[in-house]
Protein backbone atom coordinates (compact mmCIF):
# COMPACT_ATOMS: atom_id res chain seq x y z
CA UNK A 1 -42.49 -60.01 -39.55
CA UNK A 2 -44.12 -56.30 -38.63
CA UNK A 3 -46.33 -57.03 -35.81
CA UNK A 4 -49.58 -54.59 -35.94
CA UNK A 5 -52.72 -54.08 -33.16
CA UNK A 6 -55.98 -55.07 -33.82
CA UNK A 7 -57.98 -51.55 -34.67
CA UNK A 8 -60.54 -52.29 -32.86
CA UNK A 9 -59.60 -54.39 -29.65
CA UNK A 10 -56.03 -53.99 -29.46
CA UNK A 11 -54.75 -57.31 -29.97
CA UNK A 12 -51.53 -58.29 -31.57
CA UNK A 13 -51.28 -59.15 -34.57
CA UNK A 14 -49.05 -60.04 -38.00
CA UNK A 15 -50.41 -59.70 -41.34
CA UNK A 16 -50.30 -63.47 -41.53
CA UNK A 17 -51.41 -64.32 -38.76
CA UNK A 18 -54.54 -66.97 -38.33
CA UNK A 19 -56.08 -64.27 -35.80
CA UNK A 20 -56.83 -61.60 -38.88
CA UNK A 21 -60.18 -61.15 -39.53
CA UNK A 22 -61.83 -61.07 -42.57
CA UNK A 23 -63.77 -59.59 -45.41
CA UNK A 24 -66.92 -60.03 -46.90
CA UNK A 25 -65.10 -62.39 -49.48
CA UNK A 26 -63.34 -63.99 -47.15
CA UNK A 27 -59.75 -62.65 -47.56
CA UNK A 28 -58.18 -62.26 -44.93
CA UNK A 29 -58.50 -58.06 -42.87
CA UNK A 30 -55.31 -57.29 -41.29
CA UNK A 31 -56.64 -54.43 -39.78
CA UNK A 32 -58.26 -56.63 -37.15
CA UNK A 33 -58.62 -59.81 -35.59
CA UNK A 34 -60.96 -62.69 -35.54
CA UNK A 35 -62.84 -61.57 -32.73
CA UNK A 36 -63.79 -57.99 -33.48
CA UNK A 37 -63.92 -58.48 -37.73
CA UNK A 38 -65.91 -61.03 -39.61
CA UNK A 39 -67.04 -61.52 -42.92
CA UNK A 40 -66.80 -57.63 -43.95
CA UNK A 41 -68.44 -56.47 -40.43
CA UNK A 42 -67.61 -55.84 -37.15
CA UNK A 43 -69.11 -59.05 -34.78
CA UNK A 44 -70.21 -56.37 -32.17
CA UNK A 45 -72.43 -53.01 -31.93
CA UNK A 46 -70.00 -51.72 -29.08
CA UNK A 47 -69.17 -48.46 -27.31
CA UNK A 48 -65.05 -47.90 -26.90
CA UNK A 49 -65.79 -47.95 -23.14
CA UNK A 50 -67.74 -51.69 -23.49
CA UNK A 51 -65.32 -52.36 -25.56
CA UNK A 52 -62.97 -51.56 -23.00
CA UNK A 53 -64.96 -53.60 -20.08
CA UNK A 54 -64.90 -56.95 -22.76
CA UNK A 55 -60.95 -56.64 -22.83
CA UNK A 56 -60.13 -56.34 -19.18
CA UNK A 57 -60.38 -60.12 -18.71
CA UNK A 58 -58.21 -61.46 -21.30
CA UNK A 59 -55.57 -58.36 -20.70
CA UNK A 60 -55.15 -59.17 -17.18
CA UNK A 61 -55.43 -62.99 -17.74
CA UNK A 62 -52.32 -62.35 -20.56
CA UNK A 63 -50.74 -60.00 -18.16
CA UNK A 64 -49.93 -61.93 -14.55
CA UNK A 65 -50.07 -59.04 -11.59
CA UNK A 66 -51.38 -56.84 -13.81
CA UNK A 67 -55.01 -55.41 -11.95
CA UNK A 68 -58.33 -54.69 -13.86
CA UNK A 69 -57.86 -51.27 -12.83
CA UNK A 70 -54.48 -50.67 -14.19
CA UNK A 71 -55.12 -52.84 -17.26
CA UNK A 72 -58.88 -50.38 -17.70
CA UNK A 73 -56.22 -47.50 -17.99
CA UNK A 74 -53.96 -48.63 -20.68
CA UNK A 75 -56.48 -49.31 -22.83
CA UNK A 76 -58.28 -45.85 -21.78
CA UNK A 77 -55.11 -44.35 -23.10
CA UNK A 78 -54.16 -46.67 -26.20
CA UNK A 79 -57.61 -48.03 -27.78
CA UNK A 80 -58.54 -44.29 -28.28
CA UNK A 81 -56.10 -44.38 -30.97
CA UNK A 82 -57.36 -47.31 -32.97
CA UNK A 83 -58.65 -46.87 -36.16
CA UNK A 84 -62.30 -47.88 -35.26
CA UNK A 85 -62.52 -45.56 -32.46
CA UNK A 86 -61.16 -42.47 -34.16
C-alpha cells in the first residue's frame, strides 16, 4: 500500500486509510487527513508557520527524544513542500 503525507499537516497517510479527509460529498480526500480536510474545506484559516506551532506537540509526542526545536525544523524544511503551502 503507497503511503502518502497529508498536504497540509504532514501526516501519514494511505489512500485507504480512516485518517483521509473528505469532500464536500463525503468521499473520501486522500490528499489530506481528518484533521486538516473536512467536508470539501480545510477545518482551519492557518498560516504554514501556525500550522507549524499546532504540529510540534503531536511530532514530538510520536517521536520520543525528539525536541520541539528540532521537530520546528523538519517541518520548516518539509511542510514547505506540501501542496497547500505551495
Amino acid at each position: 500500500m503507497e503511503q502518502t503525507f497529508c498536504q497540509s499537516c504532514g501526516m501519514p497517510l494511505t489512500p485507504e486509510s480512516e485518517l483521509c479527509g473528505t469532500n464536500a460529498d463525503g468521499s473520501k480526500n486522500p490528499e489530506y487527513c481528518i484533521y486538516c480536510y473536512k467536508g470539501g474545506a480545510f477545518t482551519a484559516d492557518v498560516t504554514l508557520d501556525e500550522m507549524i506551532e499546532i504540529c510540534v506537540p503531536p511530532m514530538v509526542e510520536a517521536n520520543p527524544g525528539m525536541t520541539a526545536g528540532k521537530a520546528r525544523e523538519m517541518m520548516r524544511q518539509f511542510m514547505p513542500q506540501l501542496k497547500r503551502w505551495k
